[in-house]
Protein backbone atom coordinates (compact mmCIF):
# COMPACT_ATOMS: atom_id res chain seq x y z
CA UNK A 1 0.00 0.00 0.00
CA UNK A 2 0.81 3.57 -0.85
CA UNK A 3 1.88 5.48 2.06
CA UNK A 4 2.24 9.15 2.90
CA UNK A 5 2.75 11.52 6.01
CA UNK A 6 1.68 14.56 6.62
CA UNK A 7 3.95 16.50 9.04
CA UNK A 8 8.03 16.67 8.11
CA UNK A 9 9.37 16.93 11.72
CA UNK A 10 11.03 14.81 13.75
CA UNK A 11 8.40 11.94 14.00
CA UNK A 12 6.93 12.03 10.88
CA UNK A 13 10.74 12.19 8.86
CA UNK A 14 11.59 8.90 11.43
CA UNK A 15 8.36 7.24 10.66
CA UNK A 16 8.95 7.64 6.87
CA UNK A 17 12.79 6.73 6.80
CA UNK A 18 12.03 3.37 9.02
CA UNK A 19 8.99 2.39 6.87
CA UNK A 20 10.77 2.85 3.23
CA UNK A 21 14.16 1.26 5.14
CA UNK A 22 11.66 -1.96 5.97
CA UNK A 23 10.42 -2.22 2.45
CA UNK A 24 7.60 0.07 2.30
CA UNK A 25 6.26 2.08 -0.48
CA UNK A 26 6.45 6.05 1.43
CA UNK A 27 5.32 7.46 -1.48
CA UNK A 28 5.59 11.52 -0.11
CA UNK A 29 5.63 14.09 2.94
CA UNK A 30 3.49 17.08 3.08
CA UNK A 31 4.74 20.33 5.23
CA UNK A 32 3.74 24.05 4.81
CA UNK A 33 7.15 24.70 5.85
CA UNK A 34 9.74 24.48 3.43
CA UNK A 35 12.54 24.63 5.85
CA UNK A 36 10.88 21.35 6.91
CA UNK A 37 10.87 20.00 3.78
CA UNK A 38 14.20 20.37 3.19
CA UNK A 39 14.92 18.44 6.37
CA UNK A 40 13.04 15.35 5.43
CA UNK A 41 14.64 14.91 1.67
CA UNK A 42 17.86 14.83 3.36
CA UNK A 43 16.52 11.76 4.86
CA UNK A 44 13.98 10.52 2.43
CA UNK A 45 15.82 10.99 -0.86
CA UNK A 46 14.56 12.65 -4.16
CA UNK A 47 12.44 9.77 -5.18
CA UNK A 48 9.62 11.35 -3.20
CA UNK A 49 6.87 13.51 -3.28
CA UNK A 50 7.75 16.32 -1.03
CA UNK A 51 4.34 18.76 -1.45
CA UNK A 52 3.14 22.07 0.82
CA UNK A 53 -0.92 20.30 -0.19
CA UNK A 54 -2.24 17.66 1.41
CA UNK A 55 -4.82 17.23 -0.76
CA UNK A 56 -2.25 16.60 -3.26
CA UNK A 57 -0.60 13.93 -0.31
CA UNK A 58 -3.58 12.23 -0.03
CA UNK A 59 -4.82 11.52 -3.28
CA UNK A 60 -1.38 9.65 -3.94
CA UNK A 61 -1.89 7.06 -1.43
CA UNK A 62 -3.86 4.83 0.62
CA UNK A 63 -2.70 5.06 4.50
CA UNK A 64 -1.63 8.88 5.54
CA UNK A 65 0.35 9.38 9.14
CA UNK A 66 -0.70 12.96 10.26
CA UNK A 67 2.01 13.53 12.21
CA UNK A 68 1.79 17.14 13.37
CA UNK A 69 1.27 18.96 16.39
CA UNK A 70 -1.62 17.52 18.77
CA UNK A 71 -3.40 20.88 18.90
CA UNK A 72 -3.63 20.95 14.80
CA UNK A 73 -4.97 17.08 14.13
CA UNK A 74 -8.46 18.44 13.86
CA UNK A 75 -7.95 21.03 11.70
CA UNK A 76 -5.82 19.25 9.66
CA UNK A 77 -8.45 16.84 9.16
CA UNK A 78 -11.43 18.92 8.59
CA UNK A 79 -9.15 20.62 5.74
CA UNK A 80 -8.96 17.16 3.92
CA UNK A 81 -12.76 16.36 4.64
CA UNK A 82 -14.00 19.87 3.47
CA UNK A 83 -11.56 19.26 -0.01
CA UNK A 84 -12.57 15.61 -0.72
CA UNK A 85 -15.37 14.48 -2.40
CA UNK A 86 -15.20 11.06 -0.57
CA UNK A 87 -12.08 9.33 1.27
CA UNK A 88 -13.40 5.82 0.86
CA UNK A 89 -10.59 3.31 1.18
CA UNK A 90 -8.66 5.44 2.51
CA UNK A 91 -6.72 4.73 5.88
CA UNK A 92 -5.81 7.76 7.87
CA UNK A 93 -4.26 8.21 11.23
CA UNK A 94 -2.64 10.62 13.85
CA UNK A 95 0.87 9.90 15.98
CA UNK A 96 -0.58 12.29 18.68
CA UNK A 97 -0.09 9.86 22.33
CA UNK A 98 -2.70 12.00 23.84
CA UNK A 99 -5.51 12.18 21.61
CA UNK A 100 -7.72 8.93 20.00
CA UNK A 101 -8.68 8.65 16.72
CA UNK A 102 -11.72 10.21 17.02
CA UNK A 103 -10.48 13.57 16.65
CA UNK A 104 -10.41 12.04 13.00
CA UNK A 105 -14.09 11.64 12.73
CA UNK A 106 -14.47 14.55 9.96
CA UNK A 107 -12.26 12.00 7.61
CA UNK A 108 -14.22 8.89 8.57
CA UNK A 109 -17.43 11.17 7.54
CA UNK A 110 -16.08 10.89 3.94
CA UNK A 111 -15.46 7.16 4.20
CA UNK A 112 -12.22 6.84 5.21
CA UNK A 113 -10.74 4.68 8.31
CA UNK A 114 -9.48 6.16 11.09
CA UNK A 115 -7.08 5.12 13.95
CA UNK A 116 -4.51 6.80 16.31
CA UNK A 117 -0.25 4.83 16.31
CA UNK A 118 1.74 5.91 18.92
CA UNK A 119 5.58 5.14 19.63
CA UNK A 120 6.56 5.05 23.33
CA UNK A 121 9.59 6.76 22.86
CA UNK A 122 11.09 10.28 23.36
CA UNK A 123 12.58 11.97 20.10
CA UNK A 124 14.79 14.94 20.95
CA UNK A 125 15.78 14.62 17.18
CA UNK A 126 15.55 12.99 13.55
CA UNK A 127 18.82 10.69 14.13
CA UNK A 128 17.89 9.25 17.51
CA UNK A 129 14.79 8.68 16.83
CA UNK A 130 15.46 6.64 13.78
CA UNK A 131 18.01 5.08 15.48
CA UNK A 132 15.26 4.15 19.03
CA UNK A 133 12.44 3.45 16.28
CA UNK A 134 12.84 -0.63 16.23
CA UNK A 135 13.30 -0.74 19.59
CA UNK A 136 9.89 0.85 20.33
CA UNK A 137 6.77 -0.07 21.57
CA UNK A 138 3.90 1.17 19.32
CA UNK A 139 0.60 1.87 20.43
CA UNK A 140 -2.07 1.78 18.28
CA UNK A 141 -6.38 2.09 18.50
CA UNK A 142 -9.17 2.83 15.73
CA UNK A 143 -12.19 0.89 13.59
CA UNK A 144 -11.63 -2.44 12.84
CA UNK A 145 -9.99 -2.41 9.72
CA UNK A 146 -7.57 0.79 10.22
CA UNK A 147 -6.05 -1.62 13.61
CA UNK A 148 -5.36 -4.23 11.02
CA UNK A 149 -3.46 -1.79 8.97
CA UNK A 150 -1.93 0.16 12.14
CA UNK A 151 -0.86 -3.31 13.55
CA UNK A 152 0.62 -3.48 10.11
CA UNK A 153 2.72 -0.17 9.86
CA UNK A 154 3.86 -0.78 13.54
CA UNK A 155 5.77 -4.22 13.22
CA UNK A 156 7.12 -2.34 10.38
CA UNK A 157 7.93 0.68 13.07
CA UNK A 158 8.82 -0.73 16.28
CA UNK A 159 9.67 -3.98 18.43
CA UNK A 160 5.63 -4.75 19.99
CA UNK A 161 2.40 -3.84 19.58
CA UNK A 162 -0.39 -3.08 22.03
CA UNK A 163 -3.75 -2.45 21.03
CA UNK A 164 -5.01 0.79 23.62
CA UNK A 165 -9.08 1.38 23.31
CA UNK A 166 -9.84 4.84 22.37
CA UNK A 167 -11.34 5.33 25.98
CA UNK A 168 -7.77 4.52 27.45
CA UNK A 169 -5.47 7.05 25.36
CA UNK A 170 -5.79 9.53 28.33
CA UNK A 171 -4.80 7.17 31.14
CA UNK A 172 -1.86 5.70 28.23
CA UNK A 173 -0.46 8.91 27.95
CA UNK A 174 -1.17 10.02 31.40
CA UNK A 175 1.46 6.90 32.65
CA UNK A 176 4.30 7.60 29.60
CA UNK A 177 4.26 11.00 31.24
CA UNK A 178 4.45 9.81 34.62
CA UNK A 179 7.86 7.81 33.50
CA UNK A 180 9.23 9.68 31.11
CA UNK A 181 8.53 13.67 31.85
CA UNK A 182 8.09 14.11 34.64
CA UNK A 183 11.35 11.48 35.37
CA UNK A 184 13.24 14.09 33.90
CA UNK A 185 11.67 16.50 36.12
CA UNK A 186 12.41 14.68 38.98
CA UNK A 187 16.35 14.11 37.69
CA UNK A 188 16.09 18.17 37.67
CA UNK A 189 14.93 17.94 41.10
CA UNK A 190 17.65 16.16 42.02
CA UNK A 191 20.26 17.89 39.94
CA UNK A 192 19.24 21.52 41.92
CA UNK A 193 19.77 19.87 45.02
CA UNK A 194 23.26 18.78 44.55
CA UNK A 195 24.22 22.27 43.26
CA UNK A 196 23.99 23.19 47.15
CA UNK A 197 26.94 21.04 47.73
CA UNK A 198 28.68 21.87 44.22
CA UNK A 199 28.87 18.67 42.57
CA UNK A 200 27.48 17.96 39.46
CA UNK A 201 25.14 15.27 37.62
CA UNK A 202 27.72 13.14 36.64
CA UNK A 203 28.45 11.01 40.13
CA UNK A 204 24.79 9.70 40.08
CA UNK A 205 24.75 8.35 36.49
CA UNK A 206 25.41 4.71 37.70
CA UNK A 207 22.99 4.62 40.24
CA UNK A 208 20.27 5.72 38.07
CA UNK A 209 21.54 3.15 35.36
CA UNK A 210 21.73 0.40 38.04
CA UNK A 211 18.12 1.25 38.92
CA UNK A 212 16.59 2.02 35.57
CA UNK A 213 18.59 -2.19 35.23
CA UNK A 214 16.68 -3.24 38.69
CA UNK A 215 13.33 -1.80 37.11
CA UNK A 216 13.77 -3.35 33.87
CA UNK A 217 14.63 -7.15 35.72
CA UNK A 218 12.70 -7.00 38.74
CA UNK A 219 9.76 -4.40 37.89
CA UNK A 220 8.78 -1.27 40.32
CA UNK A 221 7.68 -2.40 43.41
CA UNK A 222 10.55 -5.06 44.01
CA UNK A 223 13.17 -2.41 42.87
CA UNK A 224 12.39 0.11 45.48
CA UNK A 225 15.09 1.05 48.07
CA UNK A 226 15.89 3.78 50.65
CA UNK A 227 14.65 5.16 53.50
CA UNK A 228 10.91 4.56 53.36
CA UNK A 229 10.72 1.19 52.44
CA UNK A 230 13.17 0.45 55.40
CA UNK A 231 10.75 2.65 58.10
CA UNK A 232 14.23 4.80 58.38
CA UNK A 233 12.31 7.36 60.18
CA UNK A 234 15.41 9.28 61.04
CA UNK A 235 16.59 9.46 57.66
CA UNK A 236 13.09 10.91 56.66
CA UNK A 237 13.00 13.55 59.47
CA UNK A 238 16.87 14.86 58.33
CA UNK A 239 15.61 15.44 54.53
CA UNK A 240 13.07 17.01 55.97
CA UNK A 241 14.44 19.41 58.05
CA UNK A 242 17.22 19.35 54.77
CA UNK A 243 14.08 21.01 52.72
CA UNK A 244 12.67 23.77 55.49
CA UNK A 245 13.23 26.50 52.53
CA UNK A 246 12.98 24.62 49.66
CA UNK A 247 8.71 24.35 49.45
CA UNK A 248 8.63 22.75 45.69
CA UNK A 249 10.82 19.65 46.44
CA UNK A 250 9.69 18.87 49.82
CA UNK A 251 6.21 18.95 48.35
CA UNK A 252 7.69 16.58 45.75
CA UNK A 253 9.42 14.75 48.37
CA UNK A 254 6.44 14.15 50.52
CA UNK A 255 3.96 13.10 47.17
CA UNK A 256 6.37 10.19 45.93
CA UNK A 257 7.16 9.08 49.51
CA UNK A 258 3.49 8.10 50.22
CA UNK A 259 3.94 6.54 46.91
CA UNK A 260 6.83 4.76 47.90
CA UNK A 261 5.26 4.12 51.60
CA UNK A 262 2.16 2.50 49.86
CA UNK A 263 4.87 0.48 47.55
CA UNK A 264 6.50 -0.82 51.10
CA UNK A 265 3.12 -1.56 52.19
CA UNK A 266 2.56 -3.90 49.64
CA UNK A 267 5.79 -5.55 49.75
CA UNK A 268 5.06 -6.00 53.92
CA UNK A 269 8.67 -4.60 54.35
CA UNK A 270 7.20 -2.42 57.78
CA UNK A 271 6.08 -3.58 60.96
CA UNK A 272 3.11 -1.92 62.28
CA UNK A 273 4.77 0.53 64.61
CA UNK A 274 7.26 1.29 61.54
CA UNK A 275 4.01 1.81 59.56
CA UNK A 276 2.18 4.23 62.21
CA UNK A 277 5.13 6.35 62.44
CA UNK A 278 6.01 6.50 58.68
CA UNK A 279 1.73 7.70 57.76
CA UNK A 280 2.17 10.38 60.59
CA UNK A 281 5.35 11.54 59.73
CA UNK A 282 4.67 11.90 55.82
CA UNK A 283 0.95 13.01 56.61
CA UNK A 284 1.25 15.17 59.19
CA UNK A 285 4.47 17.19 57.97
């Protein structure tokens, strides 16, 4: 099948180069933005059809990636509906991890199939994310027949795929932010409070490799360390004190602890005096 992509940034350029590298016919990329453009024939080669019309993108094949910006999916897709006379046999879907296909319903109005691929991966550019791409899980939803095509185009993409219901995206998306964003937030947490004592990120690269390891082997809950799962009330009460003017990570402090505390709770690593004094100590500070 004949496949375009709407969208020449970073995952839509990856998307095409991995596809046509596995075999597949890309057939063009669509962009309003030349500059863009640009970027993805130094990736895609001049055998393509590099267009600023959609239209034009969409008439050329049969399965079109819009892979743009989340807030633009709809518009993007009313465009196409409003131009086309009828989109039937047409397979169309977004790369947006937040939003389900049905932000597509203007194109399945005119026929087409819609469905929503997602890879669970972090691109901060073209060449990593190529190079992540086939390690990747892909996440995919939609109509019957556009998850036969999506499962399709992701064992093409990535390493697995999971089939998410449309009703799900949210609490998808919600968790790959919990473990990737906000991780990094958390690593900037970190990172601010060793600039108190002057030393730098480097020194705790191991440790978070050698958990990130622990994680990957042993899962979550049996990877957990530290203070809390131990009922090292001391320990708690020092970073406490350690925090007395520094309100945002105490309060961050304090929300992943009862996390943690709830983690040691289901592990049964605390007695029950070790438990009382850990819920009044992170509940009552």
């Amino acid at each position: 099948m004949k496949i375009g992509i709407i969208g020449a940034g970073k995952v839509g350029i990856s998307l095409g180069y991995v596809l046509r590298s596995n075999g597949n016919h890309v057939v063009g990329i669509s962009d309003i933005n030349a500059h863009a453009l640009d970027a993805a024939r130094e990736f895609m080669g001049g055998d393509t059809l590099y267009t600023h019309d959609n239209t034009e993108l969409v008439d050329a094949c049969d399965i079109i990636a819009i892979a743009i910006q989340d807030r633009l999916i709809g518009e993007a897709a009313r465009s196409i509906a409003d131009k086309a006379d009828d989109l039937v046999g047409k397979f169309f879907f977004h790369t947006s991890g937040a939003d389900s296909s049905r932000v597509l319903l203007p194109l399945e109005q005119k026929g087409a199939h819609i469905g929503s691929l997602h890879p669970l991966q972090t691109f901060p550019d073209i060449e990593s994310a190529i190079n992540v791409l086939p390690d990747t899980s892909i996440f995919i939803e939609g109509d019957d027949k556009a998850r036969d095509v999506l499962r399709f185009v992701g064992e093409n993409l990535g390493a697995k795929v999971y089939v998410v219901a449309a009703e799900d995206k949210v609490y998808y998306h919600l968790a790959a932010v919990f473990v990737c964003n906000l991780l990094s937030a958390l690593m900037q947490a970190g990172a601010g409070i060793m600039e108190r004592i002057d030393i730098d990120f480097d020194p705790f690269i191991p440790i978070i490799r050698a958990t990130m390891n622990n994680i990957e082997t042993k899962g979550p809950l049996a990877a957990l360390t530290g203070p809390i799962v131990r009922g090292d009330d001391k320990t708690i009460l020092s970073h406490l004190a350690a925090m007395s003017d520094m309100s945002l990570h105490k309060e961050i402090y304090l929300a992943l602890s009862k996390m943690a505390f709830q983690m040691a709770q289901e592990r049964g690593t605390l007695d029950g005096s070790q438990t009382d004094v850990i819920r009044r100590l992170l509940d009552n500070t």
